[in-house]
Protein backbone atom coordinates (compact mmCIF):
# COMPACT_ATOMS: atom_id res chain seq x y z
CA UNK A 1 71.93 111.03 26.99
CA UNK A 2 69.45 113.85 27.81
CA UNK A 3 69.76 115.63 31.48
CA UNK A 4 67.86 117.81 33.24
CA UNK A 5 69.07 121.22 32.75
CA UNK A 6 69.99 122.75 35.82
CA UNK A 7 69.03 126.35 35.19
CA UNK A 8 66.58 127.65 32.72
CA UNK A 9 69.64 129.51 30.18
CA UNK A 10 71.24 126.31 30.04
CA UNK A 11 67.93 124.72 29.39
CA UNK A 12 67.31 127.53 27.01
CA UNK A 13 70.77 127.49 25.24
CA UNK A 14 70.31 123.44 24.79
CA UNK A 15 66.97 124.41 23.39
CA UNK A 16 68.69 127.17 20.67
CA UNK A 17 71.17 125.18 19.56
CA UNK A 18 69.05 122.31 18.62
CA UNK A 19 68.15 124.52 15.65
CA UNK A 20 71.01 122.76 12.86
CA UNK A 21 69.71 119.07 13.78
CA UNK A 22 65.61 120.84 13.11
CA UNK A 23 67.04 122.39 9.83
CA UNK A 24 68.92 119.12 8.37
CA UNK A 25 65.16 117.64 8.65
CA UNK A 26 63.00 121.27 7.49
CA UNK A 27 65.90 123.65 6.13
CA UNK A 28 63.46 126.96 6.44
CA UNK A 29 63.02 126.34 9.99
CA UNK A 30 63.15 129.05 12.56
CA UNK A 31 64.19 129.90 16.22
CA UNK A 32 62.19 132.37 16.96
CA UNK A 33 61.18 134.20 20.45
CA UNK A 34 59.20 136.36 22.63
CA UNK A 35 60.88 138.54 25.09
CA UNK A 36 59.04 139.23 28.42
CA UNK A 37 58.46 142.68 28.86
CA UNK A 38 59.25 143.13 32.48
CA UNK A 39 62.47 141.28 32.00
CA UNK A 40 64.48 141.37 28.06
CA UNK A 41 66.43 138.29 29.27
CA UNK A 42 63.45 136.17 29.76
CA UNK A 43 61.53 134.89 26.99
CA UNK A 44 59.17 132.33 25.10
CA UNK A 45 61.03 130.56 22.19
CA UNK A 46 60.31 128.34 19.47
CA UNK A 47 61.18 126.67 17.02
CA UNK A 48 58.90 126.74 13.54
CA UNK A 49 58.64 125.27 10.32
CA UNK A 50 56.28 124.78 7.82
CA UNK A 51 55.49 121.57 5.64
CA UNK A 52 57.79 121.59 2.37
CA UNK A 53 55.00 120.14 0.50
CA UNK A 54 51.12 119.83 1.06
CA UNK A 55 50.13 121.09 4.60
CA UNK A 56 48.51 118.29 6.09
CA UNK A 57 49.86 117.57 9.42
CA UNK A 58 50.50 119.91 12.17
CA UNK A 59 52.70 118.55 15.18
CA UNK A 60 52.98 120.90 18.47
CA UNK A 61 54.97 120.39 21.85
CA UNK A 62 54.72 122.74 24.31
CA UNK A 63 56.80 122.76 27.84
CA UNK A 64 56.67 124.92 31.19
CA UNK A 65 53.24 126.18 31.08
CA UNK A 66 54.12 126.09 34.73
CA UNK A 67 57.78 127.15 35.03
CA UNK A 68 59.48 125.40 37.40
CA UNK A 69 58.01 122.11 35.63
CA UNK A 70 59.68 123.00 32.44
CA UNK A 71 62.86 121.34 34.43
CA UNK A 72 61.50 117.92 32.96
CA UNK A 73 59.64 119.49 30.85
CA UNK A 74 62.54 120.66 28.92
CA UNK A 75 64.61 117.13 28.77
CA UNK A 76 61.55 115.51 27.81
CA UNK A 77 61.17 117.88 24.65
CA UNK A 78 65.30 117.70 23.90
CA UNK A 79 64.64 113.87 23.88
CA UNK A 80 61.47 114.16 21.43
CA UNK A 81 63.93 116.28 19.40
CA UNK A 82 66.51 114.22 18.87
CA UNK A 83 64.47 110.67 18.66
CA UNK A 84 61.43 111.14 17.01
CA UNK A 85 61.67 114.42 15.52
CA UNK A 86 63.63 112.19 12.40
CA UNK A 87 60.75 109.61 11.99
CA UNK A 88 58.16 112.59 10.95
CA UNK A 89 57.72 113.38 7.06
CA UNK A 90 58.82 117.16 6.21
CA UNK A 91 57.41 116.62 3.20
CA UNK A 92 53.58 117.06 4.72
CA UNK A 93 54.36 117.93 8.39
CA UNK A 94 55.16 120.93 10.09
CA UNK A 95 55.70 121.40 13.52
CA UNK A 96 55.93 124.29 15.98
CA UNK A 97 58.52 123.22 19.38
CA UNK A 98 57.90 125.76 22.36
CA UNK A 99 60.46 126.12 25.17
CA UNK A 100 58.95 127.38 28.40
CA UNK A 101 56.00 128.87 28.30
CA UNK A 102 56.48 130.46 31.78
CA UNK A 103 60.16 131.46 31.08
CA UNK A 104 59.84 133.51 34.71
CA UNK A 105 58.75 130.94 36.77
CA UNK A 106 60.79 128.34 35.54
CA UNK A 107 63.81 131.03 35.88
CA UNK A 108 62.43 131.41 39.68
CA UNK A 109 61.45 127.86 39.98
CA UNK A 110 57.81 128.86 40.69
CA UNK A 111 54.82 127.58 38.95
CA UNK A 112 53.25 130.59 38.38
CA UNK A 113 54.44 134.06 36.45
CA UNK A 114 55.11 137.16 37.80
CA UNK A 115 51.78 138.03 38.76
CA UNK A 116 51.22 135.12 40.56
CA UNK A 117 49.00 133.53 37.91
CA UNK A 118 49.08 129.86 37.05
CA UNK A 119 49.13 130.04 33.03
CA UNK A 120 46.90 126.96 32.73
CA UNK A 121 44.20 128.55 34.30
CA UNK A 122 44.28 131.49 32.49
CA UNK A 123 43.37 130.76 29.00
CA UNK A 124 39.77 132.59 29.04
CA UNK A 125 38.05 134.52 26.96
CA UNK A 126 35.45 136.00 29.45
CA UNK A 127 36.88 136.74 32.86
CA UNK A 128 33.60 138.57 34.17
CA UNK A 129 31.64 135.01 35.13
CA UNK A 130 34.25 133.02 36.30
CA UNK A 131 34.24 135.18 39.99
CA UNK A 132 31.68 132.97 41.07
CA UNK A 133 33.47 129.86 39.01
CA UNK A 134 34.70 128.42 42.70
CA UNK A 135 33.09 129.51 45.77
CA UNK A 136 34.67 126.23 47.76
CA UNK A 137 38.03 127.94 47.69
CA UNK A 138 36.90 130.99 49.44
CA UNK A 139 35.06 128.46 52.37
CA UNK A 140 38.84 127.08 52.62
CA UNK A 141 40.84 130.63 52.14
CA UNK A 142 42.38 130.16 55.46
CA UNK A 143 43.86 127.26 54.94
CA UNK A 144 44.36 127.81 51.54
CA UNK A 145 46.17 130.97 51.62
CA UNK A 146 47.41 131.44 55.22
CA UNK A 147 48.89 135.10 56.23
CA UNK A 148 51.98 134.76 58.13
CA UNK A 149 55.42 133.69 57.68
CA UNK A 150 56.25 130.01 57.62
CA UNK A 151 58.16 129.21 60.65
CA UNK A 152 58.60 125.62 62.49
CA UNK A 153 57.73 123.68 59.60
CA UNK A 154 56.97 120.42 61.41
CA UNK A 155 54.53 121.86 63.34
CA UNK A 156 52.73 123.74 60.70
CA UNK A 157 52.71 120.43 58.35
CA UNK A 158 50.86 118.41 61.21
CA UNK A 159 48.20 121.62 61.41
CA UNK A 160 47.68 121.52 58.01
CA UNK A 161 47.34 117.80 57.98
CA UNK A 162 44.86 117.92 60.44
CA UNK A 163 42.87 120.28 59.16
CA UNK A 164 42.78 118.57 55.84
CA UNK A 165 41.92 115.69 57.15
CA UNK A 166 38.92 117.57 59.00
CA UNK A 167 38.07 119.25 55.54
CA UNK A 168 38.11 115.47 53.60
CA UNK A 169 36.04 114.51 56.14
CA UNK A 170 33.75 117.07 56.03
CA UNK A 171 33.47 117.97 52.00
CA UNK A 172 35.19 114.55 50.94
CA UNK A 173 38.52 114.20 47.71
CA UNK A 174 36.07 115.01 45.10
CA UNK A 175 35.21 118.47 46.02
CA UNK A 176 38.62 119.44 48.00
CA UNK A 177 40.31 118.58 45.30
CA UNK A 178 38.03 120.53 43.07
CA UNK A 179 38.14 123.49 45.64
CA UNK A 180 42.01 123.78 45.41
CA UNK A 181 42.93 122.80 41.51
CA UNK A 182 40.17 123.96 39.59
CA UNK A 183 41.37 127.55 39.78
CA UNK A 184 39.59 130.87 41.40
CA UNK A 185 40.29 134.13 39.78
CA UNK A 186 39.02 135.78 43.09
CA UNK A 187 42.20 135.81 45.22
CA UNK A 188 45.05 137.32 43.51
CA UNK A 189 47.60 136.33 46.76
CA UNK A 190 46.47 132.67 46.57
CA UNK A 191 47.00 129.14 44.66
CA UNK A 192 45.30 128.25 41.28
CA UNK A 193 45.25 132.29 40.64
CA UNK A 194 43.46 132.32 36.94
CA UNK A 195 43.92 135.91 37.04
CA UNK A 196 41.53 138.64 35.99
CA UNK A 197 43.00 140.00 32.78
CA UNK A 198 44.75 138.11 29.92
CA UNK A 199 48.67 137.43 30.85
CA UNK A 200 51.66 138.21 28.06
CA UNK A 201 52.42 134.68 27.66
CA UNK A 202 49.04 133.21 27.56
CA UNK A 203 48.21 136.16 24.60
CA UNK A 204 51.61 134.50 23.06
CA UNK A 205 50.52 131.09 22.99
CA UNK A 206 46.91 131.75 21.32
CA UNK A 207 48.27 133.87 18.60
CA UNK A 208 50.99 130.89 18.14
CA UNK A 209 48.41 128.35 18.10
CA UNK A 210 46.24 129.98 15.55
CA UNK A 211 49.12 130.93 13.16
CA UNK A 212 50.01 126.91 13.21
CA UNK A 213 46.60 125.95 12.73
CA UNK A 214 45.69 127.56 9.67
CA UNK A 215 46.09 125.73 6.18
CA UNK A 216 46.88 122.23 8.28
CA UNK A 217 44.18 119.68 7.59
CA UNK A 218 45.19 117.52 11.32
CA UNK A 219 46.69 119.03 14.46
CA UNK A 220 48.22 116.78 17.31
CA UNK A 221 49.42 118.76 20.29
CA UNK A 222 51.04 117.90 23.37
CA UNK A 223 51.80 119.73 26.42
CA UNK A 224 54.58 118.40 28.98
CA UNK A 225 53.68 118.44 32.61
CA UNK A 226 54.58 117.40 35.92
CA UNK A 227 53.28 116.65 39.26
CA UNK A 228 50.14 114.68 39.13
CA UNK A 229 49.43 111.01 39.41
CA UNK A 230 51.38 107.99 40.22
CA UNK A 231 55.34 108.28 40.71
CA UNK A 232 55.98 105.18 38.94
CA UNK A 233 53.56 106.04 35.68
CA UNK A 234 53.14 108.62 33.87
CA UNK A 235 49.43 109.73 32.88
CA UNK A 236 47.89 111.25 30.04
CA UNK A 237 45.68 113.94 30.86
CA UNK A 238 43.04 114.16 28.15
CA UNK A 239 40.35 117.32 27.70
CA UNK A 240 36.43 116.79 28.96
CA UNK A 241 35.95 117.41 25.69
CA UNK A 242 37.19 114.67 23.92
CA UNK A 243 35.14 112.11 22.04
CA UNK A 244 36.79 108.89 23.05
CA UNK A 245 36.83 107.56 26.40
CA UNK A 246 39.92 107.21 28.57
CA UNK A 247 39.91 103.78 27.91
CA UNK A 248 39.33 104.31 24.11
CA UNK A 249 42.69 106.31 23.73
CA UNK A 250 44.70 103.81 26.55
CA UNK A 251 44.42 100.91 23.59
CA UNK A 252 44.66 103.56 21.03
CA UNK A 253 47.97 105.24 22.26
CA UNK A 254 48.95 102.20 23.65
CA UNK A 255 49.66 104.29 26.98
CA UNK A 256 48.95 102.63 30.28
CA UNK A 257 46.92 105.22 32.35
CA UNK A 258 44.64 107.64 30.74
CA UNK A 259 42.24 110.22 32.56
CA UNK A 260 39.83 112.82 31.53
CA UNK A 261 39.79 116.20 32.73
CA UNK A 262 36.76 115.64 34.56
CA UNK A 263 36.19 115.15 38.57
CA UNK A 264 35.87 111.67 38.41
CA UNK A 265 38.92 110.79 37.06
CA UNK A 266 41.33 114.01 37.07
CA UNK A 267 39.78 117.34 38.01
CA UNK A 268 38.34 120.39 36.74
CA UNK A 269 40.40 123.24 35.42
CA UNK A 270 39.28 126.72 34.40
CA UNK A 271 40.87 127.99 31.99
CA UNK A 272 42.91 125.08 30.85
CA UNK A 273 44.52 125.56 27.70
CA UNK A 274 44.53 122.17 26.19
CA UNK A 275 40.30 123.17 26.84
CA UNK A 276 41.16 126.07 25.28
CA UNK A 277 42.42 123.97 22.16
CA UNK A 278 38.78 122.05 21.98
CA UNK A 279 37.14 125.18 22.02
CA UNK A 280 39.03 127.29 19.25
CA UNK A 281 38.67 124.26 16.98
CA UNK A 282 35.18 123.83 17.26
CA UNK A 283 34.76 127.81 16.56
CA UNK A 284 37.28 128.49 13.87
CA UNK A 285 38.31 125.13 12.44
CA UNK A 286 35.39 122.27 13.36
CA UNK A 287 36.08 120.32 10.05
CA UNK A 288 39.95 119.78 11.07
CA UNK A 289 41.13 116.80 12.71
CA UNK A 290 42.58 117.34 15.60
CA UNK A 291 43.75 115.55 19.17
CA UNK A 292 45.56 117.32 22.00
CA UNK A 293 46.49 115.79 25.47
CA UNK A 294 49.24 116.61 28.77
CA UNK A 295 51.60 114.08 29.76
CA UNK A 296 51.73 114.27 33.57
CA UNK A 297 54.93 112.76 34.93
CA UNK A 298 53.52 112.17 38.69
CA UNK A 299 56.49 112.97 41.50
CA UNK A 300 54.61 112.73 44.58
CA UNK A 301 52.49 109.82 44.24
CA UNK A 302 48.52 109.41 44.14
CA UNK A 303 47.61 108.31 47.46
CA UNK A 304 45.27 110.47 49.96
CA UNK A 305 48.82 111.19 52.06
CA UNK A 306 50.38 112.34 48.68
CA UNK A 307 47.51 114.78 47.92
CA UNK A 308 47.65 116.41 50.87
CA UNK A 309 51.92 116.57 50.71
CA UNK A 310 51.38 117.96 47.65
CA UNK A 311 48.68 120.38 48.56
CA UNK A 312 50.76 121.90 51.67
CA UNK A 313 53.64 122.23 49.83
CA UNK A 314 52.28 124.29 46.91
CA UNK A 315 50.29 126.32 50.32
CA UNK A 316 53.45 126.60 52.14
CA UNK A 317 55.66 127.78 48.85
CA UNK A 318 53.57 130.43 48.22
CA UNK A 319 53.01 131.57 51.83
CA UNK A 320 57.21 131.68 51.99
CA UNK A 321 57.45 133.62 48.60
CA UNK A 322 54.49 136.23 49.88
CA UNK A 323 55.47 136.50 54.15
CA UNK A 324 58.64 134.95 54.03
CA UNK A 325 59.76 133.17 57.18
CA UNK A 326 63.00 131.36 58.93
CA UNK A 327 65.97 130.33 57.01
CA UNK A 328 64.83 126.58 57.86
CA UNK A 329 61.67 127.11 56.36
CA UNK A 330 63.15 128.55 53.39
CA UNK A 331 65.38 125.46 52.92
CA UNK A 332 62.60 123.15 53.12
CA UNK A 333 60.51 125.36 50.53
CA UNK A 334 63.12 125.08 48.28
CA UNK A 335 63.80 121.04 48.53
CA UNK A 336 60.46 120.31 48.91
CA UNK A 337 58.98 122.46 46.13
CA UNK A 338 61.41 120.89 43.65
CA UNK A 339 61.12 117.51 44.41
CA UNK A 340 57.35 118.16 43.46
CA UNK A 341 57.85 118.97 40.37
CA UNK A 342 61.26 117.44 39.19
CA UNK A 343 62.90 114.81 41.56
CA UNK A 344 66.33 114.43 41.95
CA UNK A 345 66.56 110.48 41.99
CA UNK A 346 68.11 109.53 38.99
CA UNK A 347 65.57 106.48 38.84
CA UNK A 348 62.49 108.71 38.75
CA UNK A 349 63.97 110.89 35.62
CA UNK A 350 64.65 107.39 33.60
CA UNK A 351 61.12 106.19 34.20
CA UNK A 352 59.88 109.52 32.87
CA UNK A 353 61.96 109.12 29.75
CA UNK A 354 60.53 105.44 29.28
CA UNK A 355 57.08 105.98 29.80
CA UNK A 356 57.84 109.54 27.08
CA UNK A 357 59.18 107.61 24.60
CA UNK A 358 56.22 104.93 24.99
CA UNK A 359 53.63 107.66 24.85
CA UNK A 360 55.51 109.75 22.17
CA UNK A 361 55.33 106.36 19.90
CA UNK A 362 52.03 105.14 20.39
CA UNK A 363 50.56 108.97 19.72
CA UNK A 364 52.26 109.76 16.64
CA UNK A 365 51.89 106.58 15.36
CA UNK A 366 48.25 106.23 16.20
CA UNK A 367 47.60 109.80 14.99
CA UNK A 368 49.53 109.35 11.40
CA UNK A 369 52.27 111.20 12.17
CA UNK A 370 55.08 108.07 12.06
CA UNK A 371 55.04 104.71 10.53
CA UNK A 372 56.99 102.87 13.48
């Protein structure tokens, strides 16, 4: 039965020694990993290998782009690992597992790294333009990114609710939610930070990607999330830039709820790296087949009283981790911040691994990868 790790070295030392059950399947492959250079003990790892025979299919599973979501994250990947890593042919398939993208924040149970930057907004080539990318978040910087301590909790939650309430009222979901998630690189103490330089592990993952890419005729990559949509379904989170509609890929995948990274039915992201994906193949690799999409395992729920929970608990997490505050607040920043992103009801964790291994089977099978 797969758990959710409880720190990120045990999640990383489940990870590791998963290694013998990946080489009875693909003897040559690897563990390999990237240490962080601020911290040694921290790092990126992976696990490789290439087809044994023609290299026709590429298979890639990434987890804790945002750290403290690799919690899931993780399990969900252990599970693919042990139940449908088997049904894939070594014979034509290689695959490349990656264990926590974010190895710091899932280490401090933060989304973000070190710098404060959320990874998946931070896969860019061009950083110049994108200063101007979201001028909404700047017309809601003080609620966004408040500057002093968090202190009486209660009262600050019914504050914030009011003034989103004022702000949906005033700019309505579509662009508040835009505002807030799309990501502004002009704020370097606030939310959705893209950054203004490339980060370690984002430089990591493109090299990663490319070296799995080449000689593959098909790539299928997914990348394990949490947080978004419905509690009691999990969605998959396709790019803008994919040909078939959400619809399309629901009877396809066989998965229940589909959306596009688009503002009518997800959001915009700058910098997103399954974007990111889209765009390298079209440059480098346009005649390849290829299909990459997030599973988001909602927590919170969908609802207009969800968003905004959600909202002023990622505000409130980071004003606590930049100004501090009471021990109460603290408390609350820590319980509320993980339930966010990985619940502790035992419930919520075995719906997640239903609706993976549903999604898991209709993909690969749809894609070529499996048989059953």
């Amino acid at each position: 039965m797969v758990r959710i790790a409880e720190t990120y070295e045990a999640a990383r030392e489940r990870f590791c020694t998963s290694l013998p059950a990946v080489q009875s399947l693909w003897p040559e492959a690897r563990l390999n990993k990237h240490a962080l250079k601020s911290d040694e003990d921290l790092s990126i790892d992976w696990i490789s290998a290439e087809a044994q025979g023609k290299k026709e299919k590429m298979l890639i599973v990434t987890t804790a782009e945002h750290g403290i979501e690799g919690y899931v994250g993780t399990a969900i990947l252990q599970l693919f690992i042990e139940e449908y890593l088997p049904n894939l042919d070594p014979r034509n398939t290689g695959i490349l597992l990656v264990h926590t993208i974010n190895p710091w924040g899932m280490k401090h149970r933060r989304r973000v790294n070190a710098n404060n930057v959320d990874l998946n907004r931070s896969f860019v080539e061009d950083f110049a333009p994108l200063g101007s990318a979201n001028p909404d978040y700047d017309l809601l910087y003080k609620l966004l990114t408040p500057g002093k301590p968090l202190r009486a909790v209660d009262l600050q939650i019914a504050s914030f609710v009011g003034q989103a309430i004022y702000n949906l009222a005033r700019y309505g979901m579509t662009r508040l939610r835009e505002a807030t998630l799309r990501g502004q690189f002009n704020h370097p103490e606030g939310i959705y930070y893209g950054g203004q330089s490339r980060q370690e592990e984002t430089a990591v993952m493109m090299n990663l990607f490319e070296q799995a890419i080449a000689g593959y005729d098909q790539m299928l990559t997914i990348d394990l999330h949490t947080g978004y949509g419905p509690r009691d379904q999990m969605t998959l989170v396709a790019s803008a830039q994919e040909k078939m509609t959400s619809d399309e890929m629901s009877k396809k995948f066989n998965i229940p709820k589909v959306a596009a990274a688009n503002p009518e039915e997800f959001y915009t992201m700058n910098g997103d790296m399954i974007e990111y994906l889209y765009t390298l193949m079209k440059v480098k690799f346009p005649e390849r087949h290829f299909y990459a999409a997030a599973f988001e395992f909602g927590t919170f729920g969908d609802s207009t009283l969800a968003v905004i929970r959600s909202l002023y608990t990622t505000v409130f997490e980071n004003r606590f981790f930049r100004h501090k505050g009471s021990r109460a607040a603290e408390k609350w920043v820590m319980c509320e911040y993980g339930e966010l992103f990985a619940p502790t009801a035992p419930e919520w964790f075995e719906k997640a691994q239903q609706d993976a291994r549903q999604a898991f089977g209709g993909i690969l099978k749809a894609e070529g990868f499996t048989t059953e």
